[in-house]
PDB file of N, CA and C in Angstrom:
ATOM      1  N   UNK A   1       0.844  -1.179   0.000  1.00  0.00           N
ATOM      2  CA  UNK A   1       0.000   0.000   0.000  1.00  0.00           C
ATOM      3  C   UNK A   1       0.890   1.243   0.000  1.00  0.00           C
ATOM      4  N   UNK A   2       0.388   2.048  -0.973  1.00  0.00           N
ATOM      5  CA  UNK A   2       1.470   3.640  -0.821  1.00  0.00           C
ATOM      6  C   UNK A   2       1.018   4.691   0.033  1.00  0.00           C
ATOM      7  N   UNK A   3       1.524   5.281   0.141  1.00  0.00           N
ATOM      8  CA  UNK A   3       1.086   6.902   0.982  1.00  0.00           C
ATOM      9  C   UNK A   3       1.050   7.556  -0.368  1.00  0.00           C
ATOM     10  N   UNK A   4       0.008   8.525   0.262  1.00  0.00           N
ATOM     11  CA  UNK A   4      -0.416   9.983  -0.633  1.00  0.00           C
ATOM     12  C   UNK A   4       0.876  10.168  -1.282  1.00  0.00           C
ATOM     13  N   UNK A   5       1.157  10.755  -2.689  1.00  0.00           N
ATOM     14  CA  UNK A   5       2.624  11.087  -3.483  1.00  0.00           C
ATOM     15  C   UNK A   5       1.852  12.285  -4.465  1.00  0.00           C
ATOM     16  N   UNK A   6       2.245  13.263  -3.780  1.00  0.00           N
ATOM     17  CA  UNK A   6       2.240  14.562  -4.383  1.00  0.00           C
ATOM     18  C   UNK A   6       2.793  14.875  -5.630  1.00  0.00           C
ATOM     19  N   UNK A   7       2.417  15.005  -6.702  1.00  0.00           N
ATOM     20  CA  UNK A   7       2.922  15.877  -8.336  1.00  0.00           C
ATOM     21  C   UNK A   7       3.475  17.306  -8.340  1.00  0.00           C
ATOM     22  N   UNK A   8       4.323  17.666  -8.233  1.00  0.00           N
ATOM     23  CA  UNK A   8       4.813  19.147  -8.230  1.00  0.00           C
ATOM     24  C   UNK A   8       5.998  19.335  -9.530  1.00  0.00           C
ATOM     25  N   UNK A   9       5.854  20.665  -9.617  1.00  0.00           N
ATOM     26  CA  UNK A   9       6.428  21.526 -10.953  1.00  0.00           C
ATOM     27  C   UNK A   9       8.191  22.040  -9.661  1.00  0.00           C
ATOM     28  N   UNK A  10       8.933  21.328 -10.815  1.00  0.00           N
ATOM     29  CA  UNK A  10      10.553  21.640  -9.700  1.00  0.00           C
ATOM     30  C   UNK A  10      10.772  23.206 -10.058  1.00  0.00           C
ATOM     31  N   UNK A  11      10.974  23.697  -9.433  1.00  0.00           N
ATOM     32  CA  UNK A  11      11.491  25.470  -9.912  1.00  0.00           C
ATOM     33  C   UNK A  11      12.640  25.100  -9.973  1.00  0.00           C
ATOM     34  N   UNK A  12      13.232  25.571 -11.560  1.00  0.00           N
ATOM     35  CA  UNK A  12      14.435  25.538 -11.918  1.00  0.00           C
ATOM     36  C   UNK A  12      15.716  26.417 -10.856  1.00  0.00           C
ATOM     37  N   UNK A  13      14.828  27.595 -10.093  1.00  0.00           N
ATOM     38  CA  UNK A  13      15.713  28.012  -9.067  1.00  0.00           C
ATOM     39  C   UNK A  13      16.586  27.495  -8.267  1.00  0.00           C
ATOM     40  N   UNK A  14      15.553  25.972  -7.879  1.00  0.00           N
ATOM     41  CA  UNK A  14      16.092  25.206  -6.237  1.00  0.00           C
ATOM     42  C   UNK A  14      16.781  24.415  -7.101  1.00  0.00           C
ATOM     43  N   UNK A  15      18.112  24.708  -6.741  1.00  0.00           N
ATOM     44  CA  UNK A  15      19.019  23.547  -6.292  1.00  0.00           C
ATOM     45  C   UNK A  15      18.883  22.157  -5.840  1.00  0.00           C
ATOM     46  N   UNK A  16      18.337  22.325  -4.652  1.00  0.00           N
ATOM     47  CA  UNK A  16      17.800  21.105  -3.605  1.00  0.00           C
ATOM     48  C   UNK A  16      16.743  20.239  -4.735  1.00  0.00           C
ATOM     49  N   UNK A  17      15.918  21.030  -5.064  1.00  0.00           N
ATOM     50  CA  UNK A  17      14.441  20.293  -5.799  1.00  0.00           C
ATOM     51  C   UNK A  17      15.246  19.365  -6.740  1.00  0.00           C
ATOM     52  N   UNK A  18      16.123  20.003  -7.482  1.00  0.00           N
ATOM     53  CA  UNK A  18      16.541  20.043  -9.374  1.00  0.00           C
ATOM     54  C   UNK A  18      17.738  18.202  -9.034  1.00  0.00           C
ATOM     55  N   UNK A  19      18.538  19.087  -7.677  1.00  0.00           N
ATOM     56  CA  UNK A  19      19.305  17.624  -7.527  1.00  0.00           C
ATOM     57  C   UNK A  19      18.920  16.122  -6.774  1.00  0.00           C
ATOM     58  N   UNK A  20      17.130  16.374  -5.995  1.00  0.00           N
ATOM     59  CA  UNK A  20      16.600  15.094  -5.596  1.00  0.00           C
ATOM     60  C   UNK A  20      16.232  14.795  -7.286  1.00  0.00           C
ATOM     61  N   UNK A  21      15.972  15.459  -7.951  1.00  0.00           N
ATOM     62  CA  UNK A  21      15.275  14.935  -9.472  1.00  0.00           C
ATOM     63  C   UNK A  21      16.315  14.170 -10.223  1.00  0.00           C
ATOM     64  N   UNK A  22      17.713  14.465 -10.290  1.00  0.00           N
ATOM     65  CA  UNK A  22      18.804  14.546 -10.755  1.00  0.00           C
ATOM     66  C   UNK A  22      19.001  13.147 -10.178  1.00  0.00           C
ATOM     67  N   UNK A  23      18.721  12.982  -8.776  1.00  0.00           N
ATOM     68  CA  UNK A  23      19.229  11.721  -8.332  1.00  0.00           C
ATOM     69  C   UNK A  23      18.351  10.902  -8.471  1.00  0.00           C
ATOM     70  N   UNK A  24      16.951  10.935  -8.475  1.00  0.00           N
ATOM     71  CA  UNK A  24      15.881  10.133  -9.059  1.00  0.00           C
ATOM     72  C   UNK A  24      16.234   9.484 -10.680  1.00  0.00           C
ATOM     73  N   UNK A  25      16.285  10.645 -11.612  1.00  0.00           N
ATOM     74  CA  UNK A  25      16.633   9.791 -12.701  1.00  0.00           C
ATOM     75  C   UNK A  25      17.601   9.542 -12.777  1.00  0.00           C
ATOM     76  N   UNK A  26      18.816   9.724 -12.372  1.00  0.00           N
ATOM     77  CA  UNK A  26      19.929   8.318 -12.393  1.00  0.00           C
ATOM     78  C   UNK A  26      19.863   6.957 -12.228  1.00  0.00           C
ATOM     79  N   UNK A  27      19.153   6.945 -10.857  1.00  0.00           N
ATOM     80  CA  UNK A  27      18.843   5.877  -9.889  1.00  0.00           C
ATOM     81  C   UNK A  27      17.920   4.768 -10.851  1.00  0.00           C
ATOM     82  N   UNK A  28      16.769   5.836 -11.411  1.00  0.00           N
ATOM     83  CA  UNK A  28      15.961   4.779 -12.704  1.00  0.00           C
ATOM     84  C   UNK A  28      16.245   4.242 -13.964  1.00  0.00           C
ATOM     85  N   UNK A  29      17.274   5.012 -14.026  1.00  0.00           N
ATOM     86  CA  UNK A  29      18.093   4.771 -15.825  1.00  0.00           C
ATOM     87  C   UNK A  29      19.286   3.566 -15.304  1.00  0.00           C
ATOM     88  N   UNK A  30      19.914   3.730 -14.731  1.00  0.00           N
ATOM     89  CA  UNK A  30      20.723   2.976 -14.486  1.00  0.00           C
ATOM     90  C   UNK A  30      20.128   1.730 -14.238  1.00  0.00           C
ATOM     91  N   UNK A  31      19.121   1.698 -13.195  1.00  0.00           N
ATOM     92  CA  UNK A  31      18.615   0.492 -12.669  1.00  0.00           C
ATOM     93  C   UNK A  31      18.442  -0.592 -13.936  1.00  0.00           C
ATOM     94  N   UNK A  32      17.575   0.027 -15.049  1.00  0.00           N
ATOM     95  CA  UNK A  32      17.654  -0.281 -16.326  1.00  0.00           C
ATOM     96  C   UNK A  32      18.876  -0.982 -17.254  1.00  0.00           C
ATOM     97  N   UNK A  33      19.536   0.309 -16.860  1.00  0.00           N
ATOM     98  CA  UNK A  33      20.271  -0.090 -18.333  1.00  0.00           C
ATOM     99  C   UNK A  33      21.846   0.563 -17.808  1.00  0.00           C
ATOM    100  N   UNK A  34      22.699  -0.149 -16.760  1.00  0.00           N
ATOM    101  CA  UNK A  34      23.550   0.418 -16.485  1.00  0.00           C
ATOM    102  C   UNK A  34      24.562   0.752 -17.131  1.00  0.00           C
ATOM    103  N   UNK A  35      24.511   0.759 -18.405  1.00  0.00           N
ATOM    104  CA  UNK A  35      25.869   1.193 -19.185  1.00  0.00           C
ATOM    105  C   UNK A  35      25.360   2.542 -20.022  1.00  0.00           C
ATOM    106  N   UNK A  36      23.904   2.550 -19.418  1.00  0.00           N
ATOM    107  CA  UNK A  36      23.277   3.767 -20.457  1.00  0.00           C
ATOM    108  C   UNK A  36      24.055   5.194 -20.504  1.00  0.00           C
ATOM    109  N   UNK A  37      24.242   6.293 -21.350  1.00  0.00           N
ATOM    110  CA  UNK A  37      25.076   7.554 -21.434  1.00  0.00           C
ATOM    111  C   UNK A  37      23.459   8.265 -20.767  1.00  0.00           C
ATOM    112  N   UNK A  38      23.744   8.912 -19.244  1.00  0.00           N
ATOM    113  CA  UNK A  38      23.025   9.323 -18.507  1.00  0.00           C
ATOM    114  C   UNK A  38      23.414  11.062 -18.610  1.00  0.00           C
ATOM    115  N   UNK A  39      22.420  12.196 -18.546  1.00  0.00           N
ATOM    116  CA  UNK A  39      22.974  13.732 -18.423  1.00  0.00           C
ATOM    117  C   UNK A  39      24.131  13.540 -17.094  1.00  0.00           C
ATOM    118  N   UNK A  40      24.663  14.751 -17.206  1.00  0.00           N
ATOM    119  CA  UNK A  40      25.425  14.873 -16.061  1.00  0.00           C
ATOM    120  C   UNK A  40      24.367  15.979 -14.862  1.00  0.00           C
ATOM    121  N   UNK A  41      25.324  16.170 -14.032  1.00  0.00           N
ATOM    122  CA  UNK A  41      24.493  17.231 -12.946  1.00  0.00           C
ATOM    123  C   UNK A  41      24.530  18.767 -13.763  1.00  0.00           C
ATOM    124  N   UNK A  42      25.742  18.849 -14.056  1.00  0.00           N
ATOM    125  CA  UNK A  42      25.726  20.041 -14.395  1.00  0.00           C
ATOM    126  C   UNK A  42      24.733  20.211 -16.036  1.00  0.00           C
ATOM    127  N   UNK A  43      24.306  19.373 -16.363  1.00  0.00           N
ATOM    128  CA  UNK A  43      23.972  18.951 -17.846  1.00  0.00           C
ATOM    129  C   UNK A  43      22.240  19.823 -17.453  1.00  0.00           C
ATOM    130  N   UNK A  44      22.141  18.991 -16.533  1.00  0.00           N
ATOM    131  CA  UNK A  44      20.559  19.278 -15.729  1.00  0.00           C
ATOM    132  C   UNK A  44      19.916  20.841 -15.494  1.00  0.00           C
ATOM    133  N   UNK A  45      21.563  21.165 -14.801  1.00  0.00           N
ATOM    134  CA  UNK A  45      21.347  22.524 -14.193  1.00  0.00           C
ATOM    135  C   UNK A  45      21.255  23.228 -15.052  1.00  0.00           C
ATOM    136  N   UNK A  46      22.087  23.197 -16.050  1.00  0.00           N
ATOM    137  CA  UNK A  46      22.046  23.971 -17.449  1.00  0.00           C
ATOM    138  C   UNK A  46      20.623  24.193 -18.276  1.00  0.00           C
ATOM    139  N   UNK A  47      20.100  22.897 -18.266  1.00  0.00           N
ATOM    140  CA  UNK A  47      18.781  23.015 -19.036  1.00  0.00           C
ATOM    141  C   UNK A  47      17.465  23.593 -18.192  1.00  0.00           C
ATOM    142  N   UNK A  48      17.994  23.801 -16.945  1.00  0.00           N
ATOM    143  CA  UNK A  48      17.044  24.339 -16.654  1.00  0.00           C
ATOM    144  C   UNK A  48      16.871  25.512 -15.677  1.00  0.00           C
ATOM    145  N   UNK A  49      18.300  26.382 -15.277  1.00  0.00           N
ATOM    146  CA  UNK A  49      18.512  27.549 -15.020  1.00  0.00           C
ATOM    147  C   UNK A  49      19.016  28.511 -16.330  1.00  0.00           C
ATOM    148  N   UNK A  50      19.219  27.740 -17.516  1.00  0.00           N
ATOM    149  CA  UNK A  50      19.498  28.665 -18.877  1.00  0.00           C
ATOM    150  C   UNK A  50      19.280  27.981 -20.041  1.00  0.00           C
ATOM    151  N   UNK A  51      17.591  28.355 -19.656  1.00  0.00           N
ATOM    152  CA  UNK A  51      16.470  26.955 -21.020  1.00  0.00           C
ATOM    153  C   UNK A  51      16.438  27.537 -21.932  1.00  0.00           C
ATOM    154  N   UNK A  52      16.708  26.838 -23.369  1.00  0.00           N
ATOM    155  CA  UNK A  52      17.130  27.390 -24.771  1.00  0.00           C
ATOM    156  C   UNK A  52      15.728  28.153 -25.171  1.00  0.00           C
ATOM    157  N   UNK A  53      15.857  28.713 -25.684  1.00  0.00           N
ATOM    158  CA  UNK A  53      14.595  30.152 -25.996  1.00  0.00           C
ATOM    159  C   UNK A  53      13.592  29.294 -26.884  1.00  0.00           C
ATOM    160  N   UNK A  54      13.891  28.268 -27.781  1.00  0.00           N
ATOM    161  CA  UNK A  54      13.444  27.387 -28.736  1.00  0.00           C
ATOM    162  C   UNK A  54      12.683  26.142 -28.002  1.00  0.00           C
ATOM    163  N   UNK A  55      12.969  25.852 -26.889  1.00  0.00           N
ATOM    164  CA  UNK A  55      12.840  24.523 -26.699  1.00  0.00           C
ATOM    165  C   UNK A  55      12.780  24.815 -25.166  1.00  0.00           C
ATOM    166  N   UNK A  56      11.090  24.521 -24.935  1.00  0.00           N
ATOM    167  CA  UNK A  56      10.735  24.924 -23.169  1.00  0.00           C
ATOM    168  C   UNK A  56      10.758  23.662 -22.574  1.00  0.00           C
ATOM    169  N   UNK A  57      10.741  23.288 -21.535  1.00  0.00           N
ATOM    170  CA  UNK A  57      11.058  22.048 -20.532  1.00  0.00           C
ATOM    171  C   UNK A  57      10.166  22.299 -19.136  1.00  0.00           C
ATOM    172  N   UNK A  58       9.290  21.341 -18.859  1.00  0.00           N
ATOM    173  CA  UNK A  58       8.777  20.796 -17.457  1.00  0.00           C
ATOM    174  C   UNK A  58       9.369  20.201 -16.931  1.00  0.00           C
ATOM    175  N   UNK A  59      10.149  20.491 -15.397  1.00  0.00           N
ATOM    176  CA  UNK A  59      10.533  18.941 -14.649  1.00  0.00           C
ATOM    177  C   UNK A  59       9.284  18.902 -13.615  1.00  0.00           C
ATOM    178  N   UNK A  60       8.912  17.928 -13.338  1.00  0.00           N
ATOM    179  CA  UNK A  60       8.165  17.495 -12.356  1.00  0.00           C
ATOM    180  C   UNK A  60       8.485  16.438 -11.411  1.00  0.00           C
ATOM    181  N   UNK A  61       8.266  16.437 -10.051  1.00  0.00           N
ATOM    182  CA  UNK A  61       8.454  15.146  -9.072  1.00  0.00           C
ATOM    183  C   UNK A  61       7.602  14.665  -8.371  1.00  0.00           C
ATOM    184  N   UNK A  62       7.538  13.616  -8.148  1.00  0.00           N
ATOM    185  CA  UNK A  62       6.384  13.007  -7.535  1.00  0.00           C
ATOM    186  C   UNK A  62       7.186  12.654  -6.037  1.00  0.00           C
ATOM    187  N   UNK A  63       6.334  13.289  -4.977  1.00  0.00           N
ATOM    188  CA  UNK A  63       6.924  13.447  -3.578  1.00  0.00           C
ATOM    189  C   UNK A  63       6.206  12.617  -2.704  1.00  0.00           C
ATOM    190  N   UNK A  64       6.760  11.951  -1.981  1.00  0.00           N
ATOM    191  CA  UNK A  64       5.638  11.528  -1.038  1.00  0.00           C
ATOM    192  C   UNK A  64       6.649  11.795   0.237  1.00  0.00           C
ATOM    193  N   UNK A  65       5.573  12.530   1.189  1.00  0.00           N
ATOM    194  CA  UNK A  65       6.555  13.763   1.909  1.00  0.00           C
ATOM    195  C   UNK A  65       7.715  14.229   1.680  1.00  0.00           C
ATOM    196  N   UNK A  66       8.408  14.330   2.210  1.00  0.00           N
ATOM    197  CA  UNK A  66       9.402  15.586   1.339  1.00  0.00           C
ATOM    198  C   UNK A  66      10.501  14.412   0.438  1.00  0.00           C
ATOM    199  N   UNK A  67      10.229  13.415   0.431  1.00  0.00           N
ATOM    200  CA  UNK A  67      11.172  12.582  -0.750  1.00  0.00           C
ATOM    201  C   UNK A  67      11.052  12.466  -1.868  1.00  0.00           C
ATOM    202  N   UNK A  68      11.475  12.988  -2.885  1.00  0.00           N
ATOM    203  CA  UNK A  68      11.149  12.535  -4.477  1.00  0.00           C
ATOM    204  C   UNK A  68      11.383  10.947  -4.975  1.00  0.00           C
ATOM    205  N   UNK A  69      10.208  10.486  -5.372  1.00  0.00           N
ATOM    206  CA  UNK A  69      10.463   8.816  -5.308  1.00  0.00           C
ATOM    207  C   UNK A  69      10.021   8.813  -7.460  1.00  0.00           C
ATOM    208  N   UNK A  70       9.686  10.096  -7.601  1.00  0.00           N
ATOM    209  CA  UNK A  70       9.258   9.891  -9.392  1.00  0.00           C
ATOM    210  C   UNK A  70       9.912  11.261  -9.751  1.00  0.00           C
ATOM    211  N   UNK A  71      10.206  11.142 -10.976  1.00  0.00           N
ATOM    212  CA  UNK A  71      10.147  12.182 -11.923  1.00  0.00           C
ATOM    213  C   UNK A  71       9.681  12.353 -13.055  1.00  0.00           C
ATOM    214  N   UNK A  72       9.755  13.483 -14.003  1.00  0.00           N
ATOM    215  CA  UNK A  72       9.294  13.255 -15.436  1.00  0.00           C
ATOM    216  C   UNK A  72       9.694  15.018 -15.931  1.00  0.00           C
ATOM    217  N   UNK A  73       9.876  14.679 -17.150  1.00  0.00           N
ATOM    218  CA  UNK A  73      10.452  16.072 -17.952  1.00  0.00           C
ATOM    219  C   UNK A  73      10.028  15.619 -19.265  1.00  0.00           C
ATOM    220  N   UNK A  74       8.839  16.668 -19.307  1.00  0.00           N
ATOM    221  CA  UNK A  74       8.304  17.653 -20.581  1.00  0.00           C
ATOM    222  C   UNK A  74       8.760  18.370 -21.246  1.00  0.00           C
ATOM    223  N   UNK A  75       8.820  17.921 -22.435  1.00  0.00           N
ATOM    224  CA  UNK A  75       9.763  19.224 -23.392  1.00  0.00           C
ATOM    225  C   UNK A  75       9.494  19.104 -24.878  1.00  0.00           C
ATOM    226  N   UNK A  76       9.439  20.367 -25.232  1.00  0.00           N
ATOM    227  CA  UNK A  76       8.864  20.570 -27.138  1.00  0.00           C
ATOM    228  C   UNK A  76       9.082  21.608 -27.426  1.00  0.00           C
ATOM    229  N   UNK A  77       9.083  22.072 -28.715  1.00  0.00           N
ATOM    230  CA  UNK A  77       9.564  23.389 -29.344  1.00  0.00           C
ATOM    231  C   UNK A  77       8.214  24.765 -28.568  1.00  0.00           C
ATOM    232  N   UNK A  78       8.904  25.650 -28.695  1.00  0.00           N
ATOM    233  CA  UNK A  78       7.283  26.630 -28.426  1.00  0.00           C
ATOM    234  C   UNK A  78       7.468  27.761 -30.185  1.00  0.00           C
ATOM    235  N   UNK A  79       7.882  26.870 -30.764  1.00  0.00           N
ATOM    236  CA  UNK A  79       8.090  27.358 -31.814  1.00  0.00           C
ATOM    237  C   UNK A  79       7.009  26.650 -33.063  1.00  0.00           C
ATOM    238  N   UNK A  80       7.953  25.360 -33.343  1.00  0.00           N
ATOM    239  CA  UNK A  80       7.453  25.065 -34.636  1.00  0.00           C
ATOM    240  C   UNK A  80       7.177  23.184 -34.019  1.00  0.00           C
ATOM    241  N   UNK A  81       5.484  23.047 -34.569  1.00  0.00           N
ATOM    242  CA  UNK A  81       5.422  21.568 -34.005  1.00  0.00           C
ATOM    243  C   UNK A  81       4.803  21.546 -32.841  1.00  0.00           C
ATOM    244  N   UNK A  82       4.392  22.719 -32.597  1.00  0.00           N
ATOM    245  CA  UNK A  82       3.867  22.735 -30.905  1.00  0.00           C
ATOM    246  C   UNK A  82       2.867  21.801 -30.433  1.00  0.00           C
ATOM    247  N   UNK A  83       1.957  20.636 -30.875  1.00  0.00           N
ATOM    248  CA  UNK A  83       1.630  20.180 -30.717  1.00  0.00           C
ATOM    249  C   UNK A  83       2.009  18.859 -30.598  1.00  0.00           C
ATOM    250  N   UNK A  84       3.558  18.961 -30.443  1.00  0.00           N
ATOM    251  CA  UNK A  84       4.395  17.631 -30.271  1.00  0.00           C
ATOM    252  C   UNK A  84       5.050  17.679 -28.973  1.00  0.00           C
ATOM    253  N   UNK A  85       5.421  16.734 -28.344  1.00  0.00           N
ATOM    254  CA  UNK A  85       6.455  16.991 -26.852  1.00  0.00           C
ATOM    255  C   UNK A  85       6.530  15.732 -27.135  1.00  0.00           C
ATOM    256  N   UNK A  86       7.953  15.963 -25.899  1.00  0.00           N
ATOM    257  CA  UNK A  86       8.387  14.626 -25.372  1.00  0.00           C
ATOM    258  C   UNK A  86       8.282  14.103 -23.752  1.00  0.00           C
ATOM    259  N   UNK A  87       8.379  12.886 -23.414  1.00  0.00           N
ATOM    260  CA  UNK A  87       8.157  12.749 -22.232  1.00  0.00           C
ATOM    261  C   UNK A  87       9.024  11.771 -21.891  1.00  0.00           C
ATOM    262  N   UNK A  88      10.133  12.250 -20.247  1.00  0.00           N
ATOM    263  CA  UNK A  88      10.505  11.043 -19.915  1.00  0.00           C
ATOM    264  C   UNK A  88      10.054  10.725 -18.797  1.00  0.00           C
ATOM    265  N   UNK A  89       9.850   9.292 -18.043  1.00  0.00           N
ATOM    266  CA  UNK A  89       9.113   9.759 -16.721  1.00  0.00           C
ATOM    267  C   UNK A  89      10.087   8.588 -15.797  1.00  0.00           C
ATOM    268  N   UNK A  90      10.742   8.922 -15.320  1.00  0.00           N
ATOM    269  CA  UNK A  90      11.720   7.584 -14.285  1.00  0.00           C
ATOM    270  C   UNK A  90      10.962   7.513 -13.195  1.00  0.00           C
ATOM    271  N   UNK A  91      10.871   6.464 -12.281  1.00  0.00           N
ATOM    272  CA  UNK A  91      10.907   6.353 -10.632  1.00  0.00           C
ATOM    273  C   UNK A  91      11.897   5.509  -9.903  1.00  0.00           C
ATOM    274  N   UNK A  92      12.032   5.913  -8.529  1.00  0.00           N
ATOM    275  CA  UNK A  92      13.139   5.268  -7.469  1.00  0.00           C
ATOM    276  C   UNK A  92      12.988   3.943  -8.193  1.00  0.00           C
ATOM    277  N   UNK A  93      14.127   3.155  -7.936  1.00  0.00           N
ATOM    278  CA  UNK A  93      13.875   1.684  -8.159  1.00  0.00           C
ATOM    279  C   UNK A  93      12.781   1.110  -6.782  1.00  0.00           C
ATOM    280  N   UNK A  94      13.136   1.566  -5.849  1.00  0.00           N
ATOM    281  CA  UNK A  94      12.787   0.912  -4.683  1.00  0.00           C
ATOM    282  C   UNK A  94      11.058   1.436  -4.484  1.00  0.00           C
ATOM    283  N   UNK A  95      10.981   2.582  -5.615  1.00  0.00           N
ATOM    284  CA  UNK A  95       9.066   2.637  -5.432  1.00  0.00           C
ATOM    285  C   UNK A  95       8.640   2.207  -6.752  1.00  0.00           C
ATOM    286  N   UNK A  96       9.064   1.584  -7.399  1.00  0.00           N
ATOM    287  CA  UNK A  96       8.121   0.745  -8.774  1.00  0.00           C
ATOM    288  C   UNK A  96       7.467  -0.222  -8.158  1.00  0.00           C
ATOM    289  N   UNK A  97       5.936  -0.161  -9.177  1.00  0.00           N
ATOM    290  CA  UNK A  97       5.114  -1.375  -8.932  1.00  0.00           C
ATOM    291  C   UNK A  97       4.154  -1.007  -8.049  1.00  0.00           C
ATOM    292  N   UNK A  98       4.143   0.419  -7.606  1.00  0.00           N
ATOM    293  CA  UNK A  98       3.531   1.179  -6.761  1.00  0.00           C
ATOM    294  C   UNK A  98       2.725   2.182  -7.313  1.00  0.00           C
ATOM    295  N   UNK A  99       2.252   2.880  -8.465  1.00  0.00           N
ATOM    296  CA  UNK A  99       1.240   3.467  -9.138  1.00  0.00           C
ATOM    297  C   UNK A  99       2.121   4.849  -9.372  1.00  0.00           C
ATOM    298  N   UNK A 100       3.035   5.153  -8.953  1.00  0.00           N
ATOM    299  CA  UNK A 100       3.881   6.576  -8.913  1.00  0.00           C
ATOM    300  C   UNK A 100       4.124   6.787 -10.553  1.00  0.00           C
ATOM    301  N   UNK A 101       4.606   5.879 -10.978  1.00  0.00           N
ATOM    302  CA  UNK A 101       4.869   6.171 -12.844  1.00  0.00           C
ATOM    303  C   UNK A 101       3.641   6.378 -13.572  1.00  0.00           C
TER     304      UNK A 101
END
């Protein structure tokens, strides 16, 4: 059985928010596919304290109290195609199988 897991929009501001997200999708990509070519930290911070003017981005986390156990990042042109995006959505290894994805 899960506890309540809150959906929230990460403000590219926080630090704190951007690097539980940062460590969420590592934790899920790897679990996967450990030889996978994963962003770096600073890769993260970049895209989303100096987001390309062309190409807007959502991160979101799924919290259940103050722990991020999901993530997911939205992103598509606000240009040309706008009715296209992409979506990635990872969770903790240790909360799959639990309704969070």
């Amino acid at each position: 059985m899960t506890s309540e897991v809150d959906i929230v929009e990460v403000d590219p501001s926080d630090e704190a928010g951007l690097r539980a997200f940062w460590e969420v999708e590592q934790a899920a990509v790897r679990a996967d596919r450990p030889r996978a070519l994963v962003r770096t930290w600073r890769t993260l911070l970049n895209n989303a304290q100096s987001p390309n003017p062309r190409y807007g981005r959502t991160f979101l986390a799924a919290r259940d109290g103050g722990a991020t156990v999901g993530v997911a990042e939205i992103g598509g042109s606000v240009a040309d195609n706008t009715h296209l995006a992409s979506l990635e959505v990872g969770v903790a290894p240790a909360r799959r199988r639990q309704g969070i994805g």
